[in-house]
Protein backbone atom coordinates (compact mmCIF):
# COMPACT_ATOMS: atom_id res chain seq x y z
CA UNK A 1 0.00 0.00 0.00
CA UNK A 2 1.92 3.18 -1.17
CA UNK A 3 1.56 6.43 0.68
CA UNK A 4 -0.53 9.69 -0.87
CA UNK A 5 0.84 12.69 -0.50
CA UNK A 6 -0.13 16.09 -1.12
CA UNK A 7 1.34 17.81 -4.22
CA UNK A 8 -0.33 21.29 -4.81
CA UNK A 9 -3.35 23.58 -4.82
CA UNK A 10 -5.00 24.22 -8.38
CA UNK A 11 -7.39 27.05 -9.22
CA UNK A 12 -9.57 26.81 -11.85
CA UNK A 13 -9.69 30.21 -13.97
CA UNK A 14 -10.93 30.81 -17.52
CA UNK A 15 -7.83 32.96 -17.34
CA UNK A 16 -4.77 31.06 -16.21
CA UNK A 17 -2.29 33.05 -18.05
CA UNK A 18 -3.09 36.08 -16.40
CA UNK A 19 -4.17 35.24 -12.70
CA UNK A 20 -1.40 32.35 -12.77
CA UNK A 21 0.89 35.43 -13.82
CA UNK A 22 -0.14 37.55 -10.75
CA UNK A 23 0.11 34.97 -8.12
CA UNK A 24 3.88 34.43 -9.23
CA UNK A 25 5.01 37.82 -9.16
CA UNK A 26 3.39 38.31 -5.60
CA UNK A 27 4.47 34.82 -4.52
CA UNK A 28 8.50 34.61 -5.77
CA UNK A 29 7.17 31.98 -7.93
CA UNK A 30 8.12 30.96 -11.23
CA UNK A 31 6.45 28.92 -14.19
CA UNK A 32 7.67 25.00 -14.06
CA UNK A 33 5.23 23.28 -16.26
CA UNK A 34 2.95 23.81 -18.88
CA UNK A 35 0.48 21.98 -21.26
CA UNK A 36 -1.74 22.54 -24.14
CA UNK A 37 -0.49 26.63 -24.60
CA UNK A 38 -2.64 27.62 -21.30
CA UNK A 39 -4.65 24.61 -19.70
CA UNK A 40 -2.52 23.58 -17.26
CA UNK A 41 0.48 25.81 -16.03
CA UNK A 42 2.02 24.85 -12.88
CA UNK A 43 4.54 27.62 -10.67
CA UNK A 44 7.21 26.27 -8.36
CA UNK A 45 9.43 28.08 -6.07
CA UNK A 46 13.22 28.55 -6.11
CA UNK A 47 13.74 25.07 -4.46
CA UNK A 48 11.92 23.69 -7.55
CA UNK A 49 9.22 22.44 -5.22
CA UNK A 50 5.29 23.16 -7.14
CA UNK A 51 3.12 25.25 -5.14
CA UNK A 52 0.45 26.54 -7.67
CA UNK A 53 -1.55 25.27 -10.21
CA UNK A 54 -3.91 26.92 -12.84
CA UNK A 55 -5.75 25.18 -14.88
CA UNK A 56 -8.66 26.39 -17.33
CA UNK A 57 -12.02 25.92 -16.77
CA UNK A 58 -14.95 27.93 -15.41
CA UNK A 59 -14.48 29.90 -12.65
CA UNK A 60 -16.96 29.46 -9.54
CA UNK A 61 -16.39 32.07 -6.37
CA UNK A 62 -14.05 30.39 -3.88
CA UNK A 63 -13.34 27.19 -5.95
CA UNK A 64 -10.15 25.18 -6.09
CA UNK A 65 -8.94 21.76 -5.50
CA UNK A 66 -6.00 20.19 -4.46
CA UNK A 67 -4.34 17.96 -5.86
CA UNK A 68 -2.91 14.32 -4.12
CA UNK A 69 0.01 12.11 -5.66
């Protein structure tokens, strides 16, 4: 039986570009992964360890999930 462990928050934003864009300038973050142009983009910190996750989709107020490994 293998272990889960947590591996990042993801917000869900017709806009992930842009609002994944703010959150790493005000976070120190910078832009580790990305799929499809602007589905999925994933920041990490300076350790290389992922923080943030954007993915696109419709927005509802106060929605994310996280996301297990």
């Amino acid at each position: 039986m293998s272990l889960t462990s947590f591996d990042l928050i993801t917000i869900d934003t017709p806009r992930t570009d842009f609002l994944g864009g703010f959150y790493a300038q005000l976070l120190g973050l910078h832009e580790s992964e990305r799929e499809d142009v602007d589905r999925w983009i994933v920041f990490s910190d300076s350790a290389g360890v992922r923080r943030l996750g954007f993915q696109r989709g419709a927005h509802k107020s106060g929605c994310l999930h996280l996301d297990f490994s």
